[in-house]
Protein backbone atom coordinates (compact mmCIF):
# COMPACT_ATOMS: atom_id res chain seq x y z
CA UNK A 1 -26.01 -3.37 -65.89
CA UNK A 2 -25.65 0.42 -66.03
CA UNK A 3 -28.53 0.94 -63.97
CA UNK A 4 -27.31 -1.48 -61.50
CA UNK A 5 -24.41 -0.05 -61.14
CA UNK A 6 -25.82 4.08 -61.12
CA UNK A 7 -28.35 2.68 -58.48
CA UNK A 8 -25.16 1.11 -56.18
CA UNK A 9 -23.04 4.54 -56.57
CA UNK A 10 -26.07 6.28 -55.39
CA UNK A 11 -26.86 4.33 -52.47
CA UNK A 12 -23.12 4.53 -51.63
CA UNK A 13 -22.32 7.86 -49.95
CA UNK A 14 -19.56 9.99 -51.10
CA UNK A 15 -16.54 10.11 -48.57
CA UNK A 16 -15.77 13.43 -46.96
CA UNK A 17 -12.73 14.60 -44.47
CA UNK A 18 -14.55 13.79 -41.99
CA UNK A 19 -13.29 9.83 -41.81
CA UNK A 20 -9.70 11.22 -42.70
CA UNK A 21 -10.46 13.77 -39.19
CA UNK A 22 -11.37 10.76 -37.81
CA UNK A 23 -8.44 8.53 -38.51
CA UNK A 24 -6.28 11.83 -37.53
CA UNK A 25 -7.88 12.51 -34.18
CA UNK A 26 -7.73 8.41 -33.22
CA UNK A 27 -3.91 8.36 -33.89
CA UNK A 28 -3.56 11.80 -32.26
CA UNK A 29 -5.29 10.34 -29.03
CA UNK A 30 -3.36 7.48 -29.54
CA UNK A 31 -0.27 9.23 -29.46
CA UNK A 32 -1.31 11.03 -26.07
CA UNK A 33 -1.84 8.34 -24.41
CA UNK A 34 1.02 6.71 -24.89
CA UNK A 35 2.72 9.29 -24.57
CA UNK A 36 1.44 9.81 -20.80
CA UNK A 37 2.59 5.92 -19.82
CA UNK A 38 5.61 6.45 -21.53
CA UNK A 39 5.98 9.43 -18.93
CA UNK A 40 5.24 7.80 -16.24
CA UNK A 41 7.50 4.88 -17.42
CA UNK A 42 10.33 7.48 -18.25
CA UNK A 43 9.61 8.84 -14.26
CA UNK A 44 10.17 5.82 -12.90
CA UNK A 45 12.97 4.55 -14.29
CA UNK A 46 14.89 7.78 -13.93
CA UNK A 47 14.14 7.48 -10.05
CA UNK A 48 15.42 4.44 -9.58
CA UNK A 49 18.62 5.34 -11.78
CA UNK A 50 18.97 8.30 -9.45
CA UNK A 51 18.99 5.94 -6.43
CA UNK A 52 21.35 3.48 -8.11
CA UNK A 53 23.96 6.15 -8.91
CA UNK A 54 23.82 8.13 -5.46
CA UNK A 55 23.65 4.82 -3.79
CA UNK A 56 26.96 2.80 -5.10
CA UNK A 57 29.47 5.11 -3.60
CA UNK A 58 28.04 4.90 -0.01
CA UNK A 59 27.67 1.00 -0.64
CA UNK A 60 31.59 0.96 -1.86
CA UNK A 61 32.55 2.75 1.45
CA UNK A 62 30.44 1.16 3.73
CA UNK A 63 32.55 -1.39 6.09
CA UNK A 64 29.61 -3.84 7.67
CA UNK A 65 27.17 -5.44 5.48
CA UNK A 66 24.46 -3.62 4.16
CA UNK A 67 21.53 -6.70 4.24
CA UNK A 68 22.23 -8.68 7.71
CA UNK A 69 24.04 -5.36 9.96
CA UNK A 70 21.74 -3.97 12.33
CA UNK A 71 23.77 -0.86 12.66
CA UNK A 72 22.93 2.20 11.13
CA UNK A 73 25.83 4.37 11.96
CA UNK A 74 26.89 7.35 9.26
CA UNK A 75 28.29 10.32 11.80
CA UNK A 76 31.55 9.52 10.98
CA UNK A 77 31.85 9.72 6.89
CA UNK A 78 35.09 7.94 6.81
CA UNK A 79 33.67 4.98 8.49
CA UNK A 80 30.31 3.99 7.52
CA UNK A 81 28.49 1.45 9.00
CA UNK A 82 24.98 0.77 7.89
CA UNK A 83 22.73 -1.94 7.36
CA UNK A 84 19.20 -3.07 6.69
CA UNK A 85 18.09 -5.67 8.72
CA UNK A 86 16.20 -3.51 11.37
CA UNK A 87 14.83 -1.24 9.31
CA UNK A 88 13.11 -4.20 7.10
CA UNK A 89 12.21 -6.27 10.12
CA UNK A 90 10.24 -3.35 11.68
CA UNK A 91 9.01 -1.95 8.21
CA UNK A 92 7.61 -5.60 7.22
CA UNK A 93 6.35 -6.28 10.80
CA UNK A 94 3.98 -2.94 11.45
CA UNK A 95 2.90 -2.88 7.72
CA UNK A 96 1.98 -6.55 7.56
CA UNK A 97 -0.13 -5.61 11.42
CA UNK A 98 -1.88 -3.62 9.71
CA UNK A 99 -2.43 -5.46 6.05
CA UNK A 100 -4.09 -8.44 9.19
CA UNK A 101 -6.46 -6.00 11.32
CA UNK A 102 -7.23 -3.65 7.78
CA UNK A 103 -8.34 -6.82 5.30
CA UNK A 104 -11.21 -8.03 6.82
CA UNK A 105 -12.50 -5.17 8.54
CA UNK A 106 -12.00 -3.09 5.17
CA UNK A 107 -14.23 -6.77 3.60
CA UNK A 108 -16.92 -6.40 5.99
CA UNK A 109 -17.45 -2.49 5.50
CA UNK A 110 -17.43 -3.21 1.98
CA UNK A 111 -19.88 -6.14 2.01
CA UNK A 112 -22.05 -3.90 4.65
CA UNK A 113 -22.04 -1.05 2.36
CA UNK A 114 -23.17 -2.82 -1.05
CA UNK A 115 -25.37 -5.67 0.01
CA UNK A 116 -26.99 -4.75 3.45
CA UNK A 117 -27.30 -0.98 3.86
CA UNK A 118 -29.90 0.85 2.22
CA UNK A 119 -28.19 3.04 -0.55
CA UNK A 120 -29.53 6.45 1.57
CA UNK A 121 -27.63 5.32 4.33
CA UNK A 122 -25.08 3.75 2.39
CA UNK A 123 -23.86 6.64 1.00
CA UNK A 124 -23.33 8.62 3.85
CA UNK A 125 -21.44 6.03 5.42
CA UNK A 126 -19.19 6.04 2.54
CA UNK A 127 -18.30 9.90 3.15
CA UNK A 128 -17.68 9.48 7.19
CA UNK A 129 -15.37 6.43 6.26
CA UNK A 130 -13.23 8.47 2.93
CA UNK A 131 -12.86 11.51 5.89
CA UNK A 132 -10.61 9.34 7.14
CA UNK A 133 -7.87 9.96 4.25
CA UNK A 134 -8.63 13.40 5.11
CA UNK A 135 -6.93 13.06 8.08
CA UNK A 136 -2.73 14.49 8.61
CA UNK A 137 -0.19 11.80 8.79
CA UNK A 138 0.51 13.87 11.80
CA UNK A 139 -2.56 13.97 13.78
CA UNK A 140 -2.69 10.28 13.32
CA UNK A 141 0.88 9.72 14.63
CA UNK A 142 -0.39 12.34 17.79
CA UNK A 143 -3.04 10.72 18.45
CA UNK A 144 -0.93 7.07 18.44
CA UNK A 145 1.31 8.17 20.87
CA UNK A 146 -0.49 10.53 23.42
CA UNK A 147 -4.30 8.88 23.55
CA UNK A 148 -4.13 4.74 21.63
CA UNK A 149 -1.02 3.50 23.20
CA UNK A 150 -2.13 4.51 26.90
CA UNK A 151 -5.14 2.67 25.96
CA UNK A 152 -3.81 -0.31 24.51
CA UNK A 153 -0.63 -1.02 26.94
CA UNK A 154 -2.98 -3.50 29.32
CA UNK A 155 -3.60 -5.51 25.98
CA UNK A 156 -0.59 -5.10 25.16
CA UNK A 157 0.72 -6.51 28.68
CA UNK A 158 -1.75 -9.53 28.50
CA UNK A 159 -0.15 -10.28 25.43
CA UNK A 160 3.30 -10.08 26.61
CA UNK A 161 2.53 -12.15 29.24
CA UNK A 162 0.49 -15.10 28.06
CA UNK A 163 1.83 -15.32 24.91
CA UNK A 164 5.26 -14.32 25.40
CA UNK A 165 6.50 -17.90 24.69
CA UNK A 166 5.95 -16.94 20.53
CA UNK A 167 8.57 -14.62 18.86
CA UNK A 168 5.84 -12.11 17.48
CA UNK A 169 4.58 -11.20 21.36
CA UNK A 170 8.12 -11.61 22.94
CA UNK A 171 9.39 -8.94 24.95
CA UNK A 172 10.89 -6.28 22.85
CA UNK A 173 14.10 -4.01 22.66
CA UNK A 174 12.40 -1.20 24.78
CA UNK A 175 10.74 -3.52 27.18
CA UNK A 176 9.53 -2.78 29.81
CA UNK A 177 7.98 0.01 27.83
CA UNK A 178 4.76 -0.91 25.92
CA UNK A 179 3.96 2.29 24.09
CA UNK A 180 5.89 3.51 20.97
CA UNK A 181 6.18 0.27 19.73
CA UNK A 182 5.39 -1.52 16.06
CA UNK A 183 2.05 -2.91 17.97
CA UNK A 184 0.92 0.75 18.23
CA UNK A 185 2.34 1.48 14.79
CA UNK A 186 0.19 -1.23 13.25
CA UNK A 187 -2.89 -0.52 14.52
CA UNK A 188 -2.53 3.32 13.96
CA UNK A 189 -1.38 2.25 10.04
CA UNK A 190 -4.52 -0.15 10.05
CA UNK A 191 -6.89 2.75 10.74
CA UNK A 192 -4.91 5.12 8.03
CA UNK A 193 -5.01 2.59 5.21
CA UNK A 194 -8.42 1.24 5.80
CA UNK A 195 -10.54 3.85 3.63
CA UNK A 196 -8.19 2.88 0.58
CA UNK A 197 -9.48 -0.58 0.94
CA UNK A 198 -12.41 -0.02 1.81
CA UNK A 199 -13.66 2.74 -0.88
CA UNK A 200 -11.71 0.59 -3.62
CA UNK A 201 -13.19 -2.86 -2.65
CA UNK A 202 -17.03 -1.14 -2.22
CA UNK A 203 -16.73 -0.01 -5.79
CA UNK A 204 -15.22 -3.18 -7.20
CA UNK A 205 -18.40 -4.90 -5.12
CA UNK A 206 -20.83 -2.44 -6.32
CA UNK A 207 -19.90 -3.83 -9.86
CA UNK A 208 -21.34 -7.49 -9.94
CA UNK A 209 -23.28 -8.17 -12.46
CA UNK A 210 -26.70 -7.47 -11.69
CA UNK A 211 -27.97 -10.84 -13.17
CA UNK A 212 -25.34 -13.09 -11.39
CA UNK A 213 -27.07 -11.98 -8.39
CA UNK A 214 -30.35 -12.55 -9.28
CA UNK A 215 -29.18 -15.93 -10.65
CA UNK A 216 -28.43 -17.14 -7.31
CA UNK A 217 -31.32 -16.06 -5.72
CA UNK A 218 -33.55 -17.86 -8.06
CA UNK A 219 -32.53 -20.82 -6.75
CA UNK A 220 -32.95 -20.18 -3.38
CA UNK A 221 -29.86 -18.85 -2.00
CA UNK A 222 -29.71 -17.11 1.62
CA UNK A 223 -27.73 -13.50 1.97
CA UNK A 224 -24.59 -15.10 2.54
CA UNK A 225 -24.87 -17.36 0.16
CA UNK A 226 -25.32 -15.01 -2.60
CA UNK A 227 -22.57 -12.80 -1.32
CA UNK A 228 -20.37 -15.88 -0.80
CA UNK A 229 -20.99 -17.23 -4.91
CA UNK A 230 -21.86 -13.95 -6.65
CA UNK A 231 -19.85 -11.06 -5.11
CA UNK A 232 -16.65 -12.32 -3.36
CA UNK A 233 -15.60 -14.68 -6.54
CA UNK A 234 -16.40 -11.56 -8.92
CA UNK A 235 -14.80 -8.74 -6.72
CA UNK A 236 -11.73 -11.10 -5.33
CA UNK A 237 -9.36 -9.71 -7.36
CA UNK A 238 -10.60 -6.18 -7.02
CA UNK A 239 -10.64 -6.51 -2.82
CA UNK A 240 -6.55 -7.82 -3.29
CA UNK A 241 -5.86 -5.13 -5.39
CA UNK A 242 -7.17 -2.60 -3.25
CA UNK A 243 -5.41 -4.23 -0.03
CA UNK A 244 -2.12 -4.14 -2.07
CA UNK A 245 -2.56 -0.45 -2.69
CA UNK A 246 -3.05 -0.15 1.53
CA UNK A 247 0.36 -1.84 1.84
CA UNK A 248 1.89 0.48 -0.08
CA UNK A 249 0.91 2.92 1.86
CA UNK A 250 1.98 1.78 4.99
CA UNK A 251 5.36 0.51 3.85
CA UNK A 252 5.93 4.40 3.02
CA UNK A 253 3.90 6.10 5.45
CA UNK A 254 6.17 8.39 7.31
CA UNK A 255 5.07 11.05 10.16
CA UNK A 256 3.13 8.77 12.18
CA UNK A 257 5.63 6.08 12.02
CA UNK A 258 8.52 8.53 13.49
CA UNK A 259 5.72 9.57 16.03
CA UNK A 260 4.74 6.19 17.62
CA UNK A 261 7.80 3.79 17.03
CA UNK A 262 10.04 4.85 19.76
CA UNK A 263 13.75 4.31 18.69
CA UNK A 264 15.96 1.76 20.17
CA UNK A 265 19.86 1.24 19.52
CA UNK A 266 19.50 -2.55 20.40
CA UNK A 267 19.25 -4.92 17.83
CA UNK A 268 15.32 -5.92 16.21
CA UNK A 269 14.02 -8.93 17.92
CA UNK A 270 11.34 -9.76 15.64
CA UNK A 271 8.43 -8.87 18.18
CA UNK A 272 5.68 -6.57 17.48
CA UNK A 273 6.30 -4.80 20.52
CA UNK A 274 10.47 -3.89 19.37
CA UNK A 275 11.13 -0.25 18.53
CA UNK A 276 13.17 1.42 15.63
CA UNK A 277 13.10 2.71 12.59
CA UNK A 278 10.75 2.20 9.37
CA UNK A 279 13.00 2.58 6.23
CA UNK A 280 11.02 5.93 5.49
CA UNK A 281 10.92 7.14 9.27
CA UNK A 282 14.71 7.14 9.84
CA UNK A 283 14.95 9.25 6.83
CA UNK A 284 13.00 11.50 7.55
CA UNK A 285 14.35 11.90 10.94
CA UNK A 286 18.08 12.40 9.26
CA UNK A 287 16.70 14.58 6.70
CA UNK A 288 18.18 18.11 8.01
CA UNK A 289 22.07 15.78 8.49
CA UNK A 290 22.28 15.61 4.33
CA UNK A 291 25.29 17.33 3.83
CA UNK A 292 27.87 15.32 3.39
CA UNK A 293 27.77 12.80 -0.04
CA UNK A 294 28.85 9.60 1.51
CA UNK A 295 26.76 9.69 4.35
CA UNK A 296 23.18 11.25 2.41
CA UNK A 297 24.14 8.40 0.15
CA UNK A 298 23.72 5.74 3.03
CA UNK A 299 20.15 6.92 3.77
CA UNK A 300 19.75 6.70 -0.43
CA UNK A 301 20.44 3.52 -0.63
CA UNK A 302 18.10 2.95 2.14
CA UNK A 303 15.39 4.17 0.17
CA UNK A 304 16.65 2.15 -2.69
CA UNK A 305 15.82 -0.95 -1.01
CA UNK A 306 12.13 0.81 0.01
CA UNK A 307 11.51 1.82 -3.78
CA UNK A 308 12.54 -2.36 -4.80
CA UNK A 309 10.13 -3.35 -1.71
CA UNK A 310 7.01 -1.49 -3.34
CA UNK A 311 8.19 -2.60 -6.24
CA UNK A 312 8.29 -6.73 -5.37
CA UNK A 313 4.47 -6.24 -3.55
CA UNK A 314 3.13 -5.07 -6.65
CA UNK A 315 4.65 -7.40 -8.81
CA UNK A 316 3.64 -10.05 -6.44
CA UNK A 317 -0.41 -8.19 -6.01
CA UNK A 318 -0.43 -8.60 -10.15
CA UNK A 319 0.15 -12.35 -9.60
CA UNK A 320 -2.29 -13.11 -7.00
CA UNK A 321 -4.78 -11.02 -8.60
CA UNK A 322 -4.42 -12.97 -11.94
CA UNK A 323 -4.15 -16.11 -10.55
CA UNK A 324 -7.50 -15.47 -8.85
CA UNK A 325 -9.15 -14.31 -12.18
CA UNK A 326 -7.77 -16.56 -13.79
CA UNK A 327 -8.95 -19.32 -11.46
């Protein structure tokens, strides 16, 4: 027994720090990281409490109703009347223009990219498509108003005209004017969000297991049918997620906005081819007014309500993600 046992306390090696290191540096990382969401977390939630609290006195003093009024009026801090409903009709309508023209142009650069190009010319592609990011808010929003809506107004017109009968291509509050409206807006926000979803749905794509893809080539299956089994089921969820990250984008995107969308003091119609604010636009066009509390607190609260937005199309992105990986 005694040599059984001298034989196992040989073969079992002594213990040193270095476990005890070990254990220390795991709950050290541990702690880090943690630490950095909790951050983050901490961030947040102090922004929105900062909103919140300058936002409830405007609110209080504000005599029209801040969800339906399509008055935005705060030159006169005694008598505040400021509402919503434009500014979320036009934010909505150019970021959801360009969520429809970015999706599946952003999808078929990705699927190009990953499953037809060669990866020497793949690459390169990739680069002249991220410049894009590159590119000032502000050149984008010059370039929207002085060379794409020229271009665009006899498409624009044909629109108007033919389909005029449906709310979306109605005439809007700055007709006869085409140009500076939330048609331009869209497409110029398409262009600006498209390398998010493109360079985040190319990766996701890039991704599918090697294996399923052989898989369904073994038995035959075409191009399209391998991208339509193997990559768009695994990189669904990835391609969503990346188009959710492009919407939040353009529901914030700024410069350009307040350069194309020409302003209008009539009410929103509903049409892509209204004018007026974006919630983030007619801030930043009142930014150099914030000197009086009651009034800066009106534009607050306005950014309150953009800050929930982002918040509901992530929340609702997370669903339809997981429902789709899920499924």
């Amino acid at each position: 027994m005694s040599s059984v046992t001298d034989t196992q306390q040989q073969a079992t090696p002594p213990r040193t720090g270095g476990a005890r290191s070990g254990g220390t540096g795991e709950r050290v990382f541990r702690g880090l990281t943690t630490g950095s969401g909790l951050v983050v977390v901490a961030a947040i939630a102090l922004i929105g409490l900062f909103l919140v609290v300058q936002a409830i006195p405007s609110l209080i003093a504000n005599h029209d109703n801040f969800l339906t009024s399509p008055e935005f009026n705060t030159t006169d801090a005694n008598n505040l009347r400021f509402g919503i409903r434009d500014l979320l009709v036009v934010t909505v309508l150019s970021s959801l223009m360009a969520l429809v023209i970015a999706m599946p142009v952003g999808l078929g650069i990705a699927l190009f990219l990953t499953q037809y190009t060669p990866e020497r010319l793949a690459r390169p592609f990739s680069y002249v498509i991220g410049l894009l990011a590159a590119v000032p808010s502000i050149v984008y929003g010059l370039w929207g108003i002085l060379v794409l809506a020229p271009a665009i107004e006899p498409g624009a017109g044909f629109l108007q005209t033919w389909l005029g009968w449906f709310f979306l291509f109605a005439p809007g509050n700055i007709a006869p004017v085409l140009t500076g409206t939330i048609f331009t807006a869209g497409i110029v926000l398409a262009i600006m969000i498209l390398p998010i979803i493109t360079a985040t749905t190319r990766e996701v794509f890039a991704q599918t297991p090697r294996f399923h893809i052989e898989a369904a080539q073994a038995l035959g299956a075409t191009r399209w049918e391998v991208i339509r089994m193997a990559v768009l089921p695994y990189g669904r969820s990835g391609f969503i997620a990346a188009s959710m990250l492009g919407l939040g984008r353009a529901l914030g995107e700024t410069i350009a906005i307040l350069l194309v969308i020409r302003a209008s003091t009539s009410p929103s119609h509903g049409s892509l081819f209204d004018g007026g604010y974006t919630f983030a636009s007619l801030i930043a066009s009142a930014a150099s007014e914030f000197s009086q509390p009651l009034p800066t607190g009106a534009y607050i609260s306005a950014g309150l309500v953009l800050f929930v937005l982002t918040f509901v199309v992530n929340a609702l992105a997370r669903v339809v993600a997981g429902g789709k990986v899920n499924g």
